[in-house]
Protein backbone atom coordinates (compact mmCIF):
# COMPACT_ATOMS: atom_id res chain seq x y z
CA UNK A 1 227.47 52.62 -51.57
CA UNK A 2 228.28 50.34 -54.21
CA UNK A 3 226.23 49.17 -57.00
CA UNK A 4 226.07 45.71 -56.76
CA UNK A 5 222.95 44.68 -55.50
CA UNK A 6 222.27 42.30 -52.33
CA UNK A 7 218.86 40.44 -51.77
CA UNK A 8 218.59 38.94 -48.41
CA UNK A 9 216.43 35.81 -48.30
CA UNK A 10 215.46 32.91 -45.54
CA UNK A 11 216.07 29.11 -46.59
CA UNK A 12 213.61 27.06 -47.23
CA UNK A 13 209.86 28.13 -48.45
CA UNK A 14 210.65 31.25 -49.27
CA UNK A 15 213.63 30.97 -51.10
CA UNK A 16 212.29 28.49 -53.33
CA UNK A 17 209.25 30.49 -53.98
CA UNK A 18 211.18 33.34 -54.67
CA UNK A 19 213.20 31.57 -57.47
CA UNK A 20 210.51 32.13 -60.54
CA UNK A 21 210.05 35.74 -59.53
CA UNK A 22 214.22 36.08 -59.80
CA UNK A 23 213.76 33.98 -63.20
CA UNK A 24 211.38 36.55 -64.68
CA UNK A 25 213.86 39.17 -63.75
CA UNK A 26 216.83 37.72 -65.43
CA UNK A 27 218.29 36.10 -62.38
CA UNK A 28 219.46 33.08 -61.83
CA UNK A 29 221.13 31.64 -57.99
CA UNK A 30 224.29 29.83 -58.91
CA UNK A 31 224.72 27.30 -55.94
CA UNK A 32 221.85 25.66 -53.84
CA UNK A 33 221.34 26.79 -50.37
CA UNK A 34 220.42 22.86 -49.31
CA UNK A 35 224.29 22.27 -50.66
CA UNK A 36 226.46 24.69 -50.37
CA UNK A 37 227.88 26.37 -47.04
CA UNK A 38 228.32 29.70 -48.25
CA UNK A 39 226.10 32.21 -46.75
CA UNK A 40 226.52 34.85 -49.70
CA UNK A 41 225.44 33.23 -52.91
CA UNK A 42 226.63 34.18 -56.60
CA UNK A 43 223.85 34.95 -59.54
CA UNK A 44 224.46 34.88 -62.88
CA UNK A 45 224.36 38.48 -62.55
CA UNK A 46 227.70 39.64 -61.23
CA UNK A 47 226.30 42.89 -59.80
CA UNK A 48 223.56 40.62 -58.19
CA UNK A 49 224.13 38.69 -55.00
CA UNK A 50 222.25 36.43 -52.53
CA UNK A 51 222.52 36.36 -48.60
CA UNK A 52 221.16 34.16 -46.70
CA UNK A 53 220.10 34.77 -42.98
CA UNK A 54 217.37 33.91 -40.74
CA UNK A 55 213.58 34.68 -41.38
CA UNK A 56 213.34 36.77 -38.62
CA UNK A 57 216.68 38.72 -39.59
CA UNK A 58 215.87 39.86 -42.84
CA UNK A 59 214.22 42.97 -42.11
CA UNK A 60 217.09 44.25 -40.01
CA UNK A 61 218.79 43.31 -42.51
CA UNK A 62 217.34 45.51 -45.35
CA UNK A 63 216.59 48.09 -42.76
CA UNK A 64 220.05 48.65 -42.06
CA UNK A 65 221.85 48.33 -45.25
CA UNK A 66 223.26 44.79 -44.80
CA UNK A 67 220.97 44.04 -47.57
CA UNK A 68 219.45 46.55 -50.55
CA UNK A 69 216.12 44.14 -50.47
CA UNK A 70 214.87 41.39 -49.15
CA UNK A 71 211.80 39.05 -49.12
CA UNK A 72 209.66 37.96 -45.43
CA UNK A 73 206.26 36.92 -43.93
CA UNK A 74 203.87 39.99 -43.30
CA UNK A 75 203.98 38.23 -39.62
CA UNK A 76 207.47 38.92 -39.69
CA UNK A 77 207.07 42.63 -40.65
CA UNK A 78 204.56 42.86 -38.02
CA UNK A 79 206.84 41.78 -35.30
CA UNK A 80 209.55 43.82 -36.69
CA UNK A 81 207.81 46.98 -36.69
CA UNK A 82 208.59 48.03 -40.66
CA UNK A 83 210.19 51.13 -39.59
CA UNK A 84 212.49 52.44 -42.26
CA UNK A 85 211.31 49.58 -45.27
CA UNK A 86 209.89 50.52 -48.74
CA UNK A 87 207.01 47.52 -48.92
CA UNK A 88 206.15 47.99 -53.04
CA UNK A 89 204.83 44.06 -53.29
CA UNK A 90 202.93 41.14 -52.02
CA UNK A 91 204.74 38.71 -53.74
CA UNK A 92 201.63 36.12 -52.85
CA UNK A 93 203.73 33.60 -51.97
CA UNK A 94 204.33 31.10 -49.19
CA UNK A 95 200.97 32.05 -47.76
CA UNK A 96 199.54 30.59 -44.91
CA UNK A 97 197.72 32.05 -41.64
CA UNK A 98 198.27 32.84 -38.00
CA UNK A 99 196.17 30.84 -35.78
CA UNK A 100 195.11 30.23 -32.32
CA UNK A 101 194.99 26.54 -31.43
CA UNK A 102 194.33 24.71 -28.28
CA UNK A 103 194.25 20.74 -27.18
CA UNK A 104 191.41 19.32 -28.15
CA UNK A 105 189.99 18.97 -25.04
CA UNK A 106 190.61 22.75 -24.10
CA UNK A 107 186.91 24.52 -24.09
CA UNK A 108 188.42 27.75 -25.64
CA UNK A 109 185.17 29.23 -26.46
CA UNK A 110 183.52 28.78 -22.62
CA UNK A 111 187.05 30.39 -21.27
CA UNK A 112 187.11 33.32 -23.58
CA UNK A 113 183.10 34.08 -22.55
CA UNK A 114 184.31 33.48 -19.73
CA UNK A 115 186.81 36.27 -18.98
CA UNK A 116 189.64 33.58 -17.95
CA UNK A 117 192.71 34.97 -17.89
CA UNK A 118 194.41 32.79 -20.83
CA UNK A 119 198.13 31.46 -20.68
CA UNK A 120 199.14 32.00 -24.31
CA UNK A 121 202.46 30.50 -25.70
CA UNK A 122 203.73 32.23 -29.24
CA UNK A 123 206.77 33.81 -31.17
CA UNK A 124 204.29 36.45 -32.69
CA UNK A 125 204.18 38.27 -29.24
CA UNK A 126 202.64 41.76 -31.26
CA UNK A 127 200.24 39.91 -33.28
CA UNK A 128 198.82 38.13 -30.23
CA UNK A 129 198.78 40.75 -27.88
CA UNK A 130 197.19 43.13 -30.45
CA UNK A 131 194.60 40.60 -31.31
CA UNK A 132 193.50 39.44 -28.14
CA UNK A 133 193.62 42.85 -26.63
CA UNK A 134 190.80 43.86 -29.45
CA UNK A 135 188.95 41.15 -28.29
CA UNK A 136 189.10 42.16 -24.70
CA UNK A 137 190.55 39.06 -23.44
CA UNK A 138 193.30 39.03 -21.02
CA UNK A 139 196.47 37.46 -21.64
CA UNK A 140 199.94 36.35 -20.17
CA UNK A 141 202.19 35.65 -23.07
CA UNK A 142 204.81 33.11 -23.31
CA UNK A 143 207.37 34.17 -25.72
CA UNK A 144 208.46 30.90 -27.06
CA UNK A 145 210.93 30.65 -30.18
CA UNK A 146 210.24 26.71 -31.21
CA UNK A 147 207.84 23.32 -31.07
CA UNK A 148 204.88 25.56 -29.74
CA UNK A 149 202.80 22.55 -30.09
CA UNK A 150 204.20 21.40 -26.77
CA UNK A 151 203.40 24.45 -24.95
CA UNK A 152 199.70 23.19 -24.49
CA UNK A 153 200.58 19.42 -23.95
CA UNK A 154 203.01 20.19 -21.34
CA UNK A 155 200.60 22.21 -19.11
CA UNK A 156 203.07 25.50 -20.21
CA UNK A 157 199.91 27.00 -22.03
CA UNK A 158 196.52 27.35 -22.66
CA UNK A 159 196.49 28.18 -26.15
CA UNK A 160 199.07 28.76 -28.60
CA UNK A 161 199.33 31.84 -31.57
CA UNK A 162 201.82 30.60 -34.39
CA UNK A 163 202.02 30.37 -38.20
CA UNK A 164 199.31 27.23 -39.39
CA UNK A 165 199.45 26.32 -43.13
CA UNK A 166 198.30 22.51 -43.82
CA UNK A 167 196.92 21.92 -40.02
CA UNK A 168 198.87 18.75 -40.24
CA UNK A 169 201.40 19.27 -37.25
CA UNK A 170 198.37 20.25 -34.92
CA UNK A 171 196.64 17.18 -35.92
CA UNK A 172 199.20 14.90 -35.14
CA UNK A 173 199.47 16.56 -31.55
CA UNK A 174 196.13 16.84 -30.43
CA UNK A 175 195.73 20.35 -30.99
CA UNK A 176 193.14 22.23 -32.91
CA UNK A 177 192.47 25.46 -34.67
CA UNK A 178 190.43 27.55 -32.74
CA UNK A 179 190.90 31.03 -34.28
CA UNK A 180 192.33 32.52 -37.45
CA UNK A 181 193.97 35.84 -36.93
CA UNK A 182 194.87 36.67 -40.42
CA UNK A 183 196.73 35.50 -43.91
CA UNK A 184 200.06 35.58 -44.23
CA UNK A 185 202.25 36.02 -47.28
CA UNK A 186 205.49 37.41 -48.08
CA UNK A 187 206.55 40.80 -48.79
CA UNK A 188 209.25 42.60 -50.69
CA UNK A 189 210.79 44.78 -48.77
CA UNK A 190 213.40 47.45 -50.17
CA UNK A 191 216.17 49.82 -47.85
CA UNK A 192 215.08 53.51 -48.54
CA UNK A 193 218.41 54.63 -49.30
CA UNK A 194 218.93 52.18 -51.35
CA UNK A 195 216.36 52.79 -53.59
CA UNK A 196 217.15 56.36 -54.26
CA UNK A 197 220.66 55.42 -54.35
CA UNK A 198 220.82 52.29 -56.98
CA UNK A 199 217.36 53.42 -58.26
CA UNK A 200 218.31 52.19 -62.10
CA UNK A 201 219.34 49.13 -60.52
CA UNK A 202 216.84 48.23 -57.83
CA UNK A 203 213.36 49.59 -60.23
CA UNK A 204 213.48 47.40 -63.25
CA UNK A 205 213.98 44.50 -61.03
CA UNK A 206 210.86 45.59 -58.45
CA UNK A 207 208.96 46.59 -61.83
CA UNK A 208 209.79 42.31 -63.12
CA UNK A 209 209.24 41.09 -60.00
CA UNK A 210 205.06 42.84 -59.95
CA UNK A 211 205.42 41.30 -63.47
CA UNK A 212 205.68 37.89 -62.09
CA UNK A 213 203.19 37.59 -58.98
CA UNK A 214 200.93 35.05 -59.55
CA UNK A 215 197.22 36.03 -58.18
């Protein structure tokens, strides 16, 4: 394995949140994501290197060695499964919450006393089936990878489980917050091997980065 070190991050939110916590460790991106079409992205650090994948990939990524660490949602962890990640950190950052939400003029409340059996329309397929299940309400889930504000207005769904952080987008599609199902913010996650294999490397930076989180 060789020593240089490889942090897989997501564009976007995280990324940019995960700039000040690279800053307090010395580490500084060389190219912007938004600009540049490289996926694998220099630091000023030349045993330090950025890749950039999808969200939803970075996990696999760390898990199986493509990357030595990464940052991702604790929803994404969840639907991952975690198996095989060192979690040392919340970082605290790009919070926000996993909802239920439903049209307006859905009466979510009457159909869950109700026993209805509820059409529910989500990406987070674990964290919905696991919550609704403690609830004792029955479910079909729609596994749905986009726009799951049209599952309801289209007649696909009763109710929708996905990632809320301003409320704005349900707003401006008739669709309202029903249930929170729990805070969300990102992790640092860290292959195993990797840490007992570039532990010089990989601890100082883990130690800077707990330095850094902001309450």
């Amino acid at each position: 394995m060789s020593q240089t070190i490889t942090l897989a991050l997501s564009k976007g939110r995280i990324f940019d949140e995960t700039m000040p916590l690279l800053r307090a460790a010395g580490i500084e991106v060389l190219e912007d994501p938004e600009k540049s079409r490289k996926l694998i992205l220099p630091t000023n650090q030349n045993d330090v290197r950025v890749v950039l994948v999808r969200a939803t990939d970075v996990p696999t990524y760390v898990e199986h060695g493509g990357a030595d660490l990464g940052v991702t949602g604790k929803d994404t962890l969840i639907e991952h499964g975690g198996l095989g990640l060192y979690q040392p950190l919340d970082l605290n950052i790009a919070r926000c919450r996993v909802s239920v939400a439903v049209r307006a003029d859905f009466d979510y409340a009457s159909a869950v006393r109700q026993g209805s059996r509820l059409r529910v329309a989500t990406k987070y397929t674990t964290i919905a089936r696991d919550f609704f299940a403690a609830k004792g309400v029955h479910v079909d889930l729609i596994k749905l990878y986009g726009s799951m504000e049209l599952a309801p207005l289209t007649g696909l769904a009763d109710a929708i489980v996905d990632l809320v952080s301003t409320g704005n987008t349900l707003k401006a599609n008739h669709l309202v917050e029903v249930e929170r199902i729990m805070d969300i913010s990102s992790r640092l996650v860290v292959n195993q091997a990797a840490l007992k294999l570039k532990q010089a490397r990989l601890r100082p930076l883990i130690d800077a980065f707990a330095g850094a989180i902001q309450p």
